[in-house]
Protein backbone atom coordinates (compact mmCIF):
# COMPACT_ATOMS: atom_id res chain seq x y z
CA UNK A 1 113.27 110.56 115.83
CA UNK A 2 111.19 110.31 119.23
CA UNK A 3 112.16 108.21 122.35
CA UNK A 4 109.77 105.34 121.38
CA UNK A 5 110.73 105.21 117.45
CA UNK A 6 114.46 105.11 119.18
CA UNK A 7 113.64 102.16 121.76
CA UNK A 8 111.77 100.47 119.20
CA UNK A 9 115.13 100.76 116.58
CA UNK A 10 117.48 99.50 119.08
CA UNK A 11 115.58 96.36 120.02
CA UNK A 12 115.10 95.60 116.35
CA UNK A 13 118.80 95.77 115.96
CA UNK A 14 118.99 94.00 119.25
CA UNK A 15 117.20 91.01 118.00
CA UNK A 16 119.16 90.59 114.68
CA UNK A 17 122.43 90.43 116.76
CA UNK A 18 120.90 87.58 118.96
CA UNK A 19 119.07 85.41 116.77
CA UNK A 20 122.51 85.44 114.61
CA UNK A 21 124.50 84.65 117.54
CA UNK A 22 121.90 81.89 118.25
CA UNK A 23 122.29 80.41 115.02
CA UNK A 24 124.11 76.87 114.68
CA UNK A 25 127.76 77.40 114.21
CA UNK A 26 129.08 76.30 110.49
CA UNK A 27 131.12 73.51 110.53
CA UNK A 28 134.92 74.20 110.57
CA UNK A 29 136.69 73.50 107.14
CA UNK A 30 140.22 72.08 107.14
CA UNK A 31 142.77 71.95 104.65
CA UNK A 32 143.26 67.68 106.08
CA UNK A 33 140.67 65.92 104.19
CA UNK A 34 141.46 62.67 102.46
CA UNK A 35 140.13 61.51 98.93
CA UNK A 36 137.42 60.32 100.20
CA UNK A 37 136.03 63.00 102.11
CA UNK A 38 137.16 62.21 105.87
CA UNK A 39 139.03 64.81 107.82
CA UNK A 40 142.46 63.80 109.26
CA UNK A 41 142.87 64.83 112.51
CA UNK A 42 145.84 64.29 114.93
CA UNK A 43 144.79 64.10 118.99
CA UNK A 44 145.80 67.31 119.78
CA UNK A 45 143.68 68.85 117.33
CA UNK A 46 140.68 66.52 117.99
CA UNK A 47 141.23 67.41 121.32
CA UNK A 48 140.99 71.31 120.66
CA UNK A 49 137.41 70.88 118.44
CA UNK A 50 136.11 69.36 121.44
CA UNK A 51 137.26 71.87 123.74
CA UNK A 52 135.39 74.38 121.11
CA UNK A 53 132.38 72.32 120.34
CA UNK A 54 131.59 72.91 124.45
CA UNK A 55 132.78 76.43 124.33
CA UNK A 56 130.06 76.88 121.94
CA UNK A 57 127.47 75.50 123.99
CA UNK A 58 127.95 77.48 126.40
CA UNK A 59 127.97 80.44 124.33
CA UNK A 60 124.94 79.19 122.75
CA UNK A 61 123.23 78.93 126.28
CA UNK A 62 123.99 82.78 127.02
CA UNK A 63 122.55 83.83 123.62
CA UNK A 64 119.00 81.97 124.28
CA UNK A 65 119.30 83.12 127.57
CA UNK A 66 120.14 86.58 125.99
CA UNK A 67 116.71 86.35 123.93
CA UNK A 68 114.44 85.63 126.55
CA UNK A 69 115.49 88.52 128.78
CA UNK A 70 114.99 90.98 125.46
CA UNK A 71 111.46 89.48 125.15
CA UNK A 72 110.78 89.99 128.82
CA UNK A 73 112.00 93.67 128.01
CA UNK A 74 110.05 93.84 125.20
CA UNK A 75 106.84 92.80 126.92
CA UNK A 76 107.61 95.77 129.29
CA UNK A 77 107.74 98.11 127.08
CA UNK A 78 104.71 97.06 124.85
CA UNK A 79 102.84 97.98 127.89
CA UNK A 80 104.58 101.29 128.71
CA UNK A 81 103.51 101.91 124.78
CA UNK A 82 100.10 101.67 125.24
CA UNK A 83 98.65 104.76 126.86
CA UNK A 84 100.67 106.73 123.63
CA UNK A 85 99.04 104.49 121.35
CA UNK A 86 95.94 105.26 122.38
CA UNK A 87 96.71 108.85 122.83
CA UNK A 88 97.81 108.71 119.37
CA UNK A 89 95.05 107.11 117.73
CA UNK A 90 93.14 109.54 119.29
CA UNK A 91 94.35 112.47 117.20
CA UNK A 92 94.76 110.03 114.25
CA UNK A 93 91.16 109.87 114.03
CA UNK A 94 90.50 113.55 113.94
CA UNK A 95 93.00 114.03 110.51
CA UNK A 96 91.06 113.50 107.49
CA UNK A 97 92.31 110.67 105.32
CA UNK A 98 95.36 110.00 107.67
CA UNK A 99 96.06 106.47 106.75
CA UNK A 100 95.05 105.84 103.37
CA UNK A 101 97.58 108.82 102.88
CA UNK A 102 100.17 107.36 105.23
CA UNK A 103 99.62 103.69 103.15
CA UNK A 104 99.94 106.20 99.58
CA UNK A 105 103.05 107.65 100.58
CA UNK A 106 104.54 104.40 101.48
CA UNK A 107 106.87 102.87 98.10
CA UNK A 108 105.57 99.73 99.36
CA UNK A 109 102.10 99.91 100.37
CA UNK A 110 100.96 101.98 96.93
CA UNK A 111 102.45 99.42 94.72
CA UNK A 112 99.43 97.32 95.96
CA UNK A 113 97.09 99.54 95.90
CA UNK A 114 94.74 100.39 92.97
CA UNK A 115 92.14 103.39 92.56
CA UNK A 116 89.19 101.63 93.84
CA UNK A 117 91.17 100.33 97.00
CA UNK A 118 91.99 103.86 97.57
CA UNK A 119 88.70 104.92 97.23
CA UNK A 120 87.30 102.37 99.86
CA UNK A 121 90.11 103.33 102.24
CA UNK A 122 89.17 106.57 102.31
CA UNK A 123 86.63 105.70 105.22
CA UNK A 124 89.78 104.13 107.24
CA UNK A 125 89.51 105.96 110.40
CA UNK A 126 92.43 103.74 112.55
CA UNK A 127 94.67 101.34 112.15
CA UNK A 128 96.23 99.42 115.24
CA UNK A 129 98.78 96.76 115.76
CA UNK A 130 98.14 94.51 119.14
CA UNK A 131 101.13 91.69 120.38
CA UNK A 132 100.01 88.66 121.40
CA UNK A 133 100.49 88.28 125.22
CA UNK A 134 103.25 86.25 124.59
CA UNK A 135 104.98 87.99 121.70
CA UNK A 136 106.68 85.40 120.57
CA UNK A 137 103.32 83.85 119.36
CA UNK A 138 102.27 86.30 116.84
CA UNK A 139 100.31 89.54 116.40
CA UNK A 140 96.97 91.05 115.01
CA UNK A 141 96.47 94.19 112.59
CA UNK A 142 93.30 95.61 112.84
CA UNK A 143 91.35 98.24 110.45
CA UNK A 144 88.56 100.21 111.27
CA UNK A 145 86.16 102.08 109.58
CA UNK A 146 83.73 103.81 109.21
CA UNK A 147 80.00 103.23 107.36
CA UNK A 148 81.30 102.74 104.14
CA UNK A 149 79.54 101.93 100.68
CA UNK A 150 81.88 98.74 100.10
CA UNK A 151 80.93 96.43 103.21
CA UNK A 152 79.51 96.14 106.35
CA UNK A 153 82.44 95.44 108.91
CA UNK A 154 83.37 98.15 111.50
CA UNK A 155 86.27 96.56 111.39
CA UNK A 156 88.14 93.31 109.83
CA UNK A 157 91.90 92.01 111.28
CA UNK A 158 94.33 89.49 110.30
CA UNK A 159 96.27 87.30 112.70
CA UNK A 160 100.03 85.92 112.28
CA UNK A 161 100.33 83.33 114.64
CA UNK A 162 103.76 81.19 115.10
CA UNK A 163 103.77 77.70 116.56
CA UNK A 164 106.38 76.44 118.76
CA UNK A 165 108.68 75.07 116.20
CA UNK A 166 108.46 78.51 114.29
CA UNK A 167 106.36 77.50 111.67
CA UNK A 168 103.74 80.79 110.60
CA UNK A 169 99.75 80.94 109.81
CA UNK A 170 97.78 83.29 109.38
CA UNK A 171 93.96 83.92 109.94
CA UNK A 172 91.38 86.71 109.25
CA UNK A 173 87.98 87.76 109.91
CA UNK A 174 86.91 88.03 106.06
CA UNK A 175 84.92 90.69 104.59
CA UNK A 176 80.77 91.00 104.48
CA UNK A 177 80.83 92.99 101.07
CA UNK A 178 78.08 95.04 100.08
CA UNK A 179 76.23 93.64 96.35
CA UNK A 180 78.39 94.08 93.68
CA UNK A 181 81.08 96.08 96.21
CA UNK A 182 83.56 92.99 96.35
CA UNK A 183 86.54 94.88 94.86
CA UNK A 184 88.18 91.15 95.55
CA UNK A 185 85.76 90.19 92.66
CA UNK A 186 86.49 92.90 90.17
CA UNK A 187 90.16 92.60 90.28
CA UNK A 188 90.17 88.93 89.40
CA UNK A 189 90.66 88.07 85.85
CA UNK A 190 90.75 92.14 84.72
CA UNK A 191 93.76 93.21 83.26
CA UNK A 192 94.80 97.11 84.68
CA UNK A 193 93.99 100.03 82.36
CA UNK A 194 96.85 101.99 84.04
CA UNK A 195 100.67 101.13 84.03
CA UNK A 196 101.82 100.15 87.51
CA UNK A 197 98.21 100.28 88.97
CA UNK A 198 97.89 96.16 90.51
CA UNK A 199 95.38 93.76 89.06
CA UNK A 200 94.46 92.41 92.24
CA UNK A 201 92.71 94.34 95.36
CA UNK A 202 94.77 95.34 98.32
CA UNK A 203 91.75 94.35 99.93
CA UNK A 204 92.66 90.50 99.09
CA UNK A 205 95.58 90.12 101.76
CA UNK A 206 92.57 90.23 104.10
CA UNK A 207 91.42 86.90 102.96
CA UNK A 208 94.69 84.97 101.78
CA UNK A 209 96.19 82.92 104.44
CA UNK A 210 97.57 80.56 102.21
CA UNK A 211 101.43 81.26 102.67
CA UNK A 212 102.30 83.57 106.20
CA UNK A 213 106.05 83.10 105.03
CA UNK A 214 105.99 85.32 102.31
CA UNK A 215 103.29 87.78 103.66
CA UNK A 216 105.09 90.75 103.13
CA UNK A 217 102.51 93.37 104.12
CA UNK A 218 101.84 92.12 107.44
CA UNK A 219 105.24 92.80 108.31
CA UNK A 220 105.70 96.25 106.74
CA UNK A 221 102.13 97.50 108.58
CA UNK A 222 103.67 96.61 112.07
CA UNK A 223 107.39 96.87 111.67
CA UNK A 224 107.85 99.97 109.39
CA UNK A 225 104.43 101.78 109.16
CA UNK A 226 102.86 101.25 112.68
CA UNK A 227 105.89 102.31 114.67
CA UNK A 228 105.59 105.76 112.97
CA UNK A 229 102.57 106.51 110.31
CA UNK A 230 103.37 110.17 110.81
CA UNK A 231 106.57 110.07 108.39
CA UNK A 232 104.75 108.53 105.60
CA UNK A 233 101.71 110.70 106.18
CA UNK A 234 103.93 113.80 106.13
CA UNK A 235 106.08 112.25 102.95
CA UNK A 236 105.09 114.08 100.12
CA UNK A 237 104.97 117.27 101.91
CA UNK A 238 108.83 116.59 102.88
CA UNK A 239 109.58 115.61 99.09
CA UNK A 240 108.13 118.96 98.24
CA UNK A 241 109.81 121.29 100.81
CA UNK A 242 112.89 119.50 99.03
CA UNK A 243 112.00 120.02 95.42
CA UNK A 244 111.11 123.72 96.79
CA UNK A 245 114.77 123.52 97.90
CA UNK A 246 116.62 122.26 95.12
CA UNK A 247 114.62 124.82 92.67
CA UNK A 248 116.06 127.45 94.92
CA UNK A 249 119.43 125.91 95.05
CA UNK A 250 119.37 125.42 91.40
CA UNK A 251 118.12 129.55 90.88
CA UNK A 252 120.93 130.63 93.15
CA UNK A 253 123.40 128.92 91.10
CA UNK A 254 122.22 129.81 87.89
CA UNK A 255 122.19 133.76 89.55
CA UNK A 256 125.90 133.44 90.37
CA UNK A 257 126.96 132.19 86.93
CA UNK A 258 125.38 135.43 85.43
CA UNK A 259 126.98 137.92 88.02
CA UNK A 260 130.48 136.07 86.62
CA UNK A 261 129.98 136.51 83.50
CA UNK A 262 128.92 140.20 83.89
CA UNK A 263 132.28 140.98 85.78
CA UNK A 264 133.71 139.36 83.13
């Protein structure tokens, strides 16, 4: 694992710690609760909840204070990431068929994908994932391509935005398919010829912003894939180095068992 897959780890773990300390406490259960629901408390112990209920507040103060200095950190660092972005892209580009294999070798990505999206994707040339200035507002995901026989964009994006009372949208630039290209089209009311291949085009999240909450993908391109496309991209050559392995494991064993029964 490199120094920026590390940094990027420990500020996602970073993040679940705060926003669960930030949460609202629970409300304390007691054993003193009369028939018809009302807790029975003496002074002393009325006395100590309220002592606690400000104890939490203050708590509660150093944990939102606690989140906005990891987004100021965070902000830092998405800068300090960009010159190896770039850098990166820049050698991305020159690998044949780096992301649609990156997106194949990925359990989650290939579930969505079916021949003909894999087909189009094959003129994917970069993929890149860009914070909003303020990152607590949202993000972009970008795909570019190149001249293609399925549509005319260079490239086509999708936005997450997040308001200020945390409620998610999305929006996207749409596609400018080719006549009789829109693989959004041919997937609709078909029924798939292979088992496990999806019905409907991968190329649809592009133009559904009907429900950010549940958009799955979005997060999985910038949280799990963009942070490090070179693992999935080198994936199946890793599960084969360890198939090699365990076939050589397996022969070694299987050798032993015959020199034992020889001395024997």
């Amino acid at each position: 694992m490199d120094l920026l897959s590390v940094i990027d780890f420990f500020f996602t773990c970073l993040h679940g710690v705060i926003f669960k300390m930030a949460s609202p406490a629970k409300k304390v259960k007691t054993n003193c609760v009369s028939s018809d629901g009302a807790v029975n408390m003496d002074k002393e112990q009325q006395q100590l909840i309220e002592q606690l209920d400000e104890l939490q507040q203050e708590i509660d103060k150093l944990n939102e204070s606690a989140s906005e200095e990891i987004l100021k950190v965070e902000q830092k660092y998405n800068k300090m990431r960009q010159p190896h972005y770039s850098k990166r892209s820049e050698f991305i580009v020159k690998i044949p068929n780096f992301w649609v294999t990156s997106f194949i070798n990925h359990p989650h990505v290939s579930a969505l994908l079916n021949e003909e999206d894999e087909e189009a994707l094959q003129f994917l040339t970069n993929v890149e994932v860009q914070d909003f200035e303020d990152i607590k507002s949202g993000y972009k995901i970008s795909f570019h391509f190149k001249t293609n026989p399925y549509f005319e964009d260079a490239v086509i994006y999708k936005e997450f935005h997040l308001n200020n009372e945390g409620e998610p949208s999305s929006t996207s630039s749409g596609i400018k398919w080719k006549s009789g290209k829109d693989l959004t089209k041919k997937s609709n009311g078909t029924t798939s010829s292979e088992e496990n291949t999806p019905d409907e085009s991968f190329f649809s999240w592009f133009t559904d912003n009907s429900d950010a909450t549940s958009d799955e993908l979005g997060e999985v391109i910038k949280d799990d894939i963009w942070p490090n496309p070179l693992q999935y991209y080198l994936a199946s050559e890793m599960e084969d180095d360890d198939e090699d392995g365990d076939m050589a494991e397996e022969e070694d064993i299987d050798e032993e068992d015959e020199e034992e029964c020889d001395d024997e």
